[in-house]
Protein backbone atom coordinates (compact mmCIF):
# COMPACT_ATOMS: atom_id res chain seq x y z
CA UNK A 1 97.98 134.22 105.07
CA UNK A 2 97.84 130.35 105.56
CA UNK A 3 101.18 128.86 107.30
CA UNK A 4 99.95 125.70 108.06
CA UNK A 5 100.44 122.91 105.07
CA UNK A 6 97.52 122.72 102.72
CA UNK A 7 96.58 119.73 101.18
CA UNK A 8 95.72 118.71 97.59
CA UNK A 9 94.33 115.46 96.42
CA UNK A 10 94.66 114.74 93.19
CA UNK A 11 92.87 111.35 92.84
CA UNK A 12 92.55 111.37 89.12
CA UNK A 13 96.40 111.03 89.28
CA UNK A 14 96.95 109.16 92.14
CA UNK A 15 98.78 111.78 94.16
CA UNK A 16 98.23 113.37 97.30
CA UNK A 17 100.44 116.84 97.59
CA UNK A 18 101.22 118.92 101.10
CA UNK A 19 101.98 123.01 100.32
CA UNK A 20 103.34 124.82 102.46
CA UNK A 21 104.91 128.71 102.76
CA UNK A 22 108.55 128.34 101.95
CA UNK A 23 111.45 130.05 104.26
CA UNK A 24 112.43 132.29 101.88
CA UNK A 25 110.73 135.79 102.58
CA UNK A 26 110.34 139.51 101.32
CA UNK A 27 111.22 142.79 102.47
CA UNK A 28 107.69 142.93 103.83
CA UNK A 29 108.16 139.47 105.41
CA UNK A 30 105.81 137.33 103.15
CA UNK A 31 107.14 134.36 101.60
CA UNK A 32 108.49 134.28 98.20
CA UNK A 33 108.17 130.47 97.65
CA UNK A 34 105.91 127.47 97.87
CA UNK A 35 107.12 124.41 99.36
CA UNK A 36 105.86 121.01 97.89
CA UNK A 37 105.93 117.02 98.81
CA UNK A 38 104.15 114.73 96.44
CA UNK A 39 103.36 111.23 97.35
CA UNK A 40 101.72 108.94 95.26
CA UNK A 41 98.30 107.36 97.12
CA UNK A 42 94.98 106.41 96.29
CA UNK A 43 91.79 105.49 98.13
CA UNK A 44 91.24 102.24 99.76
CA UNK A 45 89.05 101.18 102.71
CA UNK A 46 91.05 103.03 105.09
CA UNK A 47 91.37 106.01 103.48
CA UNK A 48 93.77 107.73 101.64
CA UNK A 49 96.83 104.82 101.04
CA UNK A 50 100.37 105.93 100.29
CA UNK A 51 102.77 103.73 98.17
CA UNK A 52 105.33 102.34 100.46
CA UNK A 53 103.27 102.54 103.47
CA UNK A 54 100.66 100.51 105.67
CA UNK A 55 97.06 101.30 104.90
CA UNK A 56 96.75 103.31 107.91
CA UNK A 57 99.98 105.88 107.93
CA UNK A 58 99.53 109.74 107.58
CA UNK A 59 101.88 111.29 104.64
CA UNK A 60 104.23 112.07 107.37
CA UNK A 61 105.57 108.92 107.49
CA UNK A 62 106.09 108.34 103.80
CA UNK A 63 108.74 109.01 101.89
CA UNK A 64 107.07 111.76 98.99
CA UNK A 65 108.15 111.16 95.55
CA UNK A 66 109.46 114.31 94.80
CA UNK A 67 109.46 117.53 96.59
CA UNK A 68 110.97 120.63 95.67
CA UNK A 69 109.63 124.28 95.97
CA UNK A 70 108.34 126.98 93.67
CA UNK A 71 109.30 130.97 93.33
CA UNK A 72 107.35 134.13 93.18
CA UNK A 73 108.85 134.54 89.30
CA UNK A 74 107.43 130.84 88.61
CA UNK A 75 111.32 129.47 88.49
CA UNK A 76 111.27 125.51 90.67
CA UNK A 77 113.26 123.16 92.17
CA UNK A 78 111.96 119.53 92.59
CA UNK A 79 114.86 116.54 94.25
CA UNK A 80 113.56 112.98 93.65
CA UNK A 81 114.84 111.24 96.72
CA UNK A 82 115.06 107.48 94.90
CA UNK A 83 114.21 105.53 91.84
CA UNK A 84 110.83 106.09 90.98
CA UNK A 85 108.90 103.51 89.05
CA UNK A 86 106.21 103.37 86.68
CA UNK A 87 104.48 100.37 85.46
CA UNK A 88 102.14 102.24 82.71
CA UNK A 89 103.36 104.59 79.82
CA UNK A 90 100.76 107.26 81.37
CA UNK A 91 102.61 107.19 85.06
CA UNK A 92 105.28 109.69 84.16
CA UNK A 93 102.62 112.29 82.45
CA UNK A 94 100.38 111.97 85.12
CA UNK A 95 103.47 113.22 87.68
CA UNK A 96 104.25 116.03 85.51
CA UNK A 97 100.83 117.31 85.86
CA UNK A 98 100.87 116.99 89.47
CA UNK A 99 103.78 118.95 89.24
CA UNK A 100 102.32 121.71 87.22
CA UNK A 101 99.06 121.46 89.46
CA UNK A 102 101.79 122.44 92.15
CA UNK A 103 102.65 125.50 90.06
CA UNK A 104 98.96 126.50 89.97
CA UNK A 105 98.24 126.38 93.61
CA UNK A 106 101.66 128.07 94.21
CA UNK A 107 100.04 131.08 92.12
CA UNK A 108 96.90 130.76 94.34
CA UNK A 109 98.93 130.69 97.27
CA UNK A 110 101.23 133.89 96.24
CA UNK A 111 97.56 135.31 95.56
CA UNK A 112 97.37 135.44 99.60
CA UNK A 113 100.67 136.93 100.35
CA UNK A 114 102.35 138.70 97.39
């Protein structure tokens, strides 16, 4: 079983997305949830750029746009911190499927230790 955060890059979408194991944990001791940041990044000379952030920071030091978890039964929670902007009509549908791509790597990920 992987503990240590996985990351997804979604360039077609502009988002970069950390999973990790969530806290919450079976009888048996595996986790029962997903844990998920996404922060919205593309590529630039320097590498992967977050919004919000010099060119050179690591996703650490960004503020994700949402982040939220995901349950064994496929139930989520997802907090948006702040405002978040668009400036195209496609901006919001290309989050929500960054969002479900979260719920297909959670399935991967409960693949490992359910």
């Amino acid at each position: 079983m992987k503990t240590e955060p996985q990351h997804i890059w979604l360039p077609e979408l502009g988002y970069f997305v950390v999973a990790t194991p969530g806290s919450f944990v079976s009888e048996e001791g595996k986790p029962t949830s997903v844990n998920f940041a996404l922060y919205k990044a593309w590529e630039g000379e320097h590498g992967i750029t977050f919004d919000g952030c010099p060119p050179s920071s690591e996703y650490g030091e960004c503020d994700p746009v949402v982040s939220g978890y995901i349950k064994w039964d496929g139930c989520s929670n997802w907090t948006f911190d702040d405002c978040v902007h668009f400036c195209e009509r496609d901006d919001p549908l290309k989050l929500a499927t960054a969002m479900a791509a979260c719920h297909d790597h959670a399935n991967e990920m409960f693949g490992e230790f359910c």
